[in-house]
Protein backbone atom coordinates (compact mmCIF):
# COMPACT_ATOMS: atom_id res chain seq x y z
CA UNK A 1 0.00 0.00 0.00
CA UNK A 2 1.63 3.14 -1.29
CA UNK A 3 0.56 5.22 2.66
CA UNK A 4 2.51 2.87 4.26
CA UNK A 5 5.87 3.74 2.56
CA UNK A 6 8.82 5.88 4.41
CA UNK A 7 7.01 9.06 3.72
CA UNK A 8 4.37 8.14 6.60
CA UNK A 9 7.27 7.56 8.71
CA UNK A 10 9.03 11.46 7.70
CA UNK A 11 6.54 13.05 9.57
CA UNK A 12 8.37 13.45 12.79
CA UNK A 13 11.49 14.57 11.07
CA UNK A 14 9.71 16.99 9.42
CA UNK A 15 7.81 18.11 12.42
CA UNK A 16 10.83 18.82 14.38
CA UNK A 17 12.58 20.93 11.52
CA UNK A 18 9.37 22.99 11.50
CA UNK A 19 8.73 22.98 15.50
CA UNK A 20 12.81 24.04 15.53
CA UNK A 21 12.30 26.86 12.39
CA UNK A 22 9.19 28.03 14.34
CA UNK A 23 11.11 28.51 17.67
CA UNK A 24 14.05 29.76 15.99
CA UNK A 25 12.02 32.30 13.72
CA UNK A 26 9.53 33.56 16.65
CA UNK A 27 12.43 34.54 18.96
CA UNK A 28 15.06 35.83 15.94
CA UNK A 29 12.23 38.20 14.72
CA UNK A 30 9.75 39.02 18.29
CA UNK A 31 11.82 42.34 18.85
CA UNK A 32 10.38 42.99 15.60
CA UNK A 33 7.04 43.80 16.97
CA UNK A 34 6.43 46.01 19.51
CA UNK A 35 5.76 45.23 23.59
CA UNK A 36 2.22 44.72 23.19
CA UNK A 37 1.05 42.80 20.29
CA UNK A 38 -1.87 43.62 17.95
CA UNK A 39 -2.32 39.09 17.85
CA UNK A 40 -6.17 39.61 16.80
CA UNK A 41 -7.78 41.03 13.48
CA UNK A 42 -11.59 42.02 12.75
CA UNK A 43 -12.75 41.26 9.20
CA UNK A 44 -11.15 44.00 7.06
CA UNK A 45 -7.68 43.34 8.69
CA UNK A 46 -7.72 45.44 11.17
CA UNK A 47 -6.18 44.93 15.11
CA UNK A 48 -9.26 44.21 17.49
CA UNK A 49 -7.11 42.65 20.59
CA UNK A 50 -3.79 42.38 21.37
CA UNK A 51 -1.17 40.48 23.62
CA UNK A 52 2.23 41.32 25.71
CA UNK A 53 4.97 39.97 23.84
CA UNK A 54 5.62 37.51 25.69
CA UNK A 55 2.14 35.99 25.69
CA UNK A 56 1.79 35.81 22.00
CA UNK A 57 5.41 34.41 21.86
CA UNK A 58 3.14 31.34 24.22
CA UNK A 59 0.41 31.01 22.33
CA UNK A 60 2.79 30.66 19.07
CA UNK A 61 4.87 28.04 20.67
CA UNK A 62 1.67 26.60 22.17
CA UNK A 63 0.11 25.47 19.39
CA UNK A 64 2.78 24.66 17.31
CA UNK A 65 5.24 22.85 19.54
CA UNK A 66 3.73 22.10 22.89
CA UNK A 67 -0.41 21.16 21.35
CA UNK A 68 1.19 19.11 18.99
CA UNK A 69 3.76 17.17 21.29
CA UNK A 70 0.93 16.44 23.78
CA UNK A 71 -0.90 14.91 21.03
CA UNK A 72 1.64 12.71 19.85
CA UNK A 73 2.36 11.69 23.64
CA UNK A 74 -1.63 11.01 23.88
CA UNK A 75 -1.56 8.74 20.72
CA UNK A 76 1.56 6.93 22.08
CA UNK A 77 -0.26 6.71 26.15
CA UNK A 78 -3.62 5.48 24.21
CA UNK A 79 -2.00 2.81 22.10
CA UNK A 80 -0.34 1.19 24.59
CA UNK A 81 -2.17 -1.64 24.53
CA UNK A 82 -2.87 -2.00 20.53
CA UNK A 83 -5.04 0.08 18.85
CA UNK A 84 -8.53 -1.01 20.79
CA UNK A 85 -9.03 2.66 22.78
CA UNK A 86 -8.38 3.88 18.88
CA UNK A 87 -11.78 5.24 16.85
CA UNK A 88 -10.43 4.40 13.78
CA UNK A 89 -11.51 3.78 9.72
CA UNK A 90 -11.94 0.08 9.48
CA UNK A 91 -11.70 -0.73 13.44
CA UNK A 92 -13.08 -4.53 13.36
CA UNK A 93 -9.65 -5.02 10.36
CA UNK A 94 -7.14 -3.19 12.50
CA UNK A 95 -8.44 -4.55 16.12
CA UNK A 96 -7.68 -8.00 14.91
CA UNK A 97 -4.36 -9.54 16.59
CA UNK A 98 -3.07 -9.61 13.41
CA UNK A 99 -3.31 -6.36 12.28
CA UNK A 100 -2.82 -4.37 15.47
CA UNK A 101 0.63 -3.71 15.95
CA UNK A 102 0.71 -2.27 12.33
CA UNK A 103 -2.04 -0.15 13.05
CA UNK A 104 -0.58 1.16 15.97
CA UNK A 105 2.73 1.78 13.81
CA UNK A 106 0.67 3.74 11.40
CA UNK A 107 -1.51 6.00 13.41
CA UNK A 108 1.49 6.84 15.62
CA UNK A 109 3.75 7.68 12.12
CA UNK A 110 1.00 9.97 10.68
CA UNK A 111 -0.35 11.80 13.65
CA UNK A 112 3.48 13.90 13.37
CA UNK A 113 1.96 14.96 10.18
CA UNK A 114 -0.54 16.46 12.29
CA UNK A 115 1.89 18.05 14.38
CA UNK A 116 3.45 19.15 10.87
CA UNK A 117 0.28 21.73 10.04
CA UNK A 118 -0.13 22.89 13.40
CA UNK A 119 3.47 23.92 13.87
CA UNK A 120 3.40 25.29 10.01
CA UNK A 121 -0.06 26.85 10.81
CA UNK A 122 1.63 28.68 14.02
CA UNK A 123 4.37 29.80 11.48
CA UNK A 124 2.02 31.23 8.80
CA UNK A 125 0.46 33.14 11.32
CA UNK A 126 3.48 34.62 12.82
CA UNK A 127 4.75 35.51 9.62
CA UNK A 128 1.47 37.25 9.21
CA UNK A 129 1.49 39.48 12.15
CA UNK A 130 4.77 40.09 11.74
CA UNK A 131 3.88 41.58 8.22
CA UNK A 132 0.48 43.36 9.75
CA UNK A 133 2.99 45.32 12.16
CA UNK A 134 4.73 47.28 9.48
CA UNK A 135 1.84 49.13 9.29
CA UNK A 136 0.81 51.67 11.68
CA UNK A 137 -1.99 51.02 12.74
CA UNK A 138 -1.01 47.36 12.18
CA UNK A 139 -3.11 45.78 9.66
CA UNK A 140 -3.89 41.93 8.43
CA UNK A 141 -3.64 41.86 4.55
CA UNK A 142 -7.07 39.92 3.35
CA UNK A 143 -5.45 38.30 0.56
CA UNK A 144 -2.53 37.07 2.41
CA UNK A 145 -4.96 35.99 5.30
CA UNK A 146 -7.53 34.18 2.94
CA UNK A 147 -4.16 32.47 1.10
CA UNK A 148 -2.79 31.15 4.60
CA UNK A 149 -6.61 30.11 5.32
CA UNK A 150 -7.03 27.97 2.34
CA UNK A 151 -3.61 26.49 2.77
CA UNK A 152 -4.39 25.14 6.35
CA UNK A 153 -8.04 24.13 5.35
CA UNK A 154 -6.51 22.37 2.34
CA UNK A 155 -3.99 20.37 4.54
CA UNK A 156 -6.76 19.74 6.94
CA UNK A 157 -8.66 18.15 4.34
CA UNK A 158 -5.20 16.32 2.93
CA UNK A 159 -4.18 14.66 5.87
CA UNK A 160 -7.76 13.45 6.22
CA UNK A 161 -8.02 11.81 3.39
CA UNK A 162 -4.55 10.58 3.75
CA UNK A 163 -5.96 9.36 6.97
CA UNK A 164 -8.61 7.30 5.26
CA UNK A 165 -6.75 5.92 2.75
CA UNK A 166 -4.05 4.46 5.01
CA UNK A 167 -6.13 3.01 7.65
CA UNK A 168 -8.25 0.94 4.72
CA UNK A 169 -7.97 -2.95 4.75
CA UNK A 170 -5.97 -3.88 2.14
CA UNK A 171 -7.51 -5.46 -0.35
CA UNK A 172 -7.64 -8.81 -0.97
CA UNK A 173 -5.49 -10.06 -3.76
């Protein structure tokens, strides 16, 4: 089955160059912005809340390094045991004794591609306030919001269908 090849498995590699990029770009650029942080934007782009620096620095590293960490721990805590506490495609195939330890392999190689879009997501985002602050008042271009929008929706919707397709049966041959 083509999900099941090394590229499943680069997830956590890739994870941990992003979760590293992320860390190193949020504190290379944060005295870039200015003590307190416009961090929220109303419909046409412009600041509606805002956070001390060193808040929005903990809500960047948050969700893209800590959020998706605790979720890999989770996976590995809940699969323990096989992949029975799992709510999975094709549960009665991947329960069996048979199958289980693959299963296991599998949803613990691809949830790091979870961790992938949260900690790119986090980056996106910082690069986006960073680019809102050099205006004055700081402002959140649309098009470069709605572009950074689609991308996360469409790798939302990516990594759930990869999801799908690599926790089908096999087929029979």
């Amino acid at each position: 089955m083509a999900l099941t090849s090394p590229m499943v498995d680069r997830g956590q590699g890739l994870f941990y160059l992003l979760a590293g990029g992320l860390l190193a770009i949020v504190l290379g650029t944060l005295g870039r912005l200015p003590p307190v942080v416009a961090s929220h934007f109303d419909a046409a782009g412009l600041a509606n809340g805002w956070s001390s620096r060193p808040a929005y620095t903990l809500l960047l590293l948050t969700i893209g390094v800590l959020l998706p960490l605790s979720l890999v721990v989770f996976i590995r805590v809940l699969t323990r045991q096989g992949p029975g506490r799992l709510n999975i495609p094709a549960r009665e195939y991947w329960t069996l004794p048979e199958h289980g330890l693959e299963a296991v392999r599998r949803v613990r190689a691809y949830v790091w591609w979870l961790g992938c879009i949260m900690a790119g997501t986090a980056l996106l985002i910082h690069l986006l306030v960073l680019a809102a602050h050099q205006h004055h008042p700081p402002r959140l271009g649309t098009s470069a919001l709605l572009l950074v929008s689609g991308a996360v929706v469409l790798a939302i919707a990516g990594w759930t269908v990869g999801w799908y397709r690599l926790l089908r049966p096999p087929r029979a041959g």
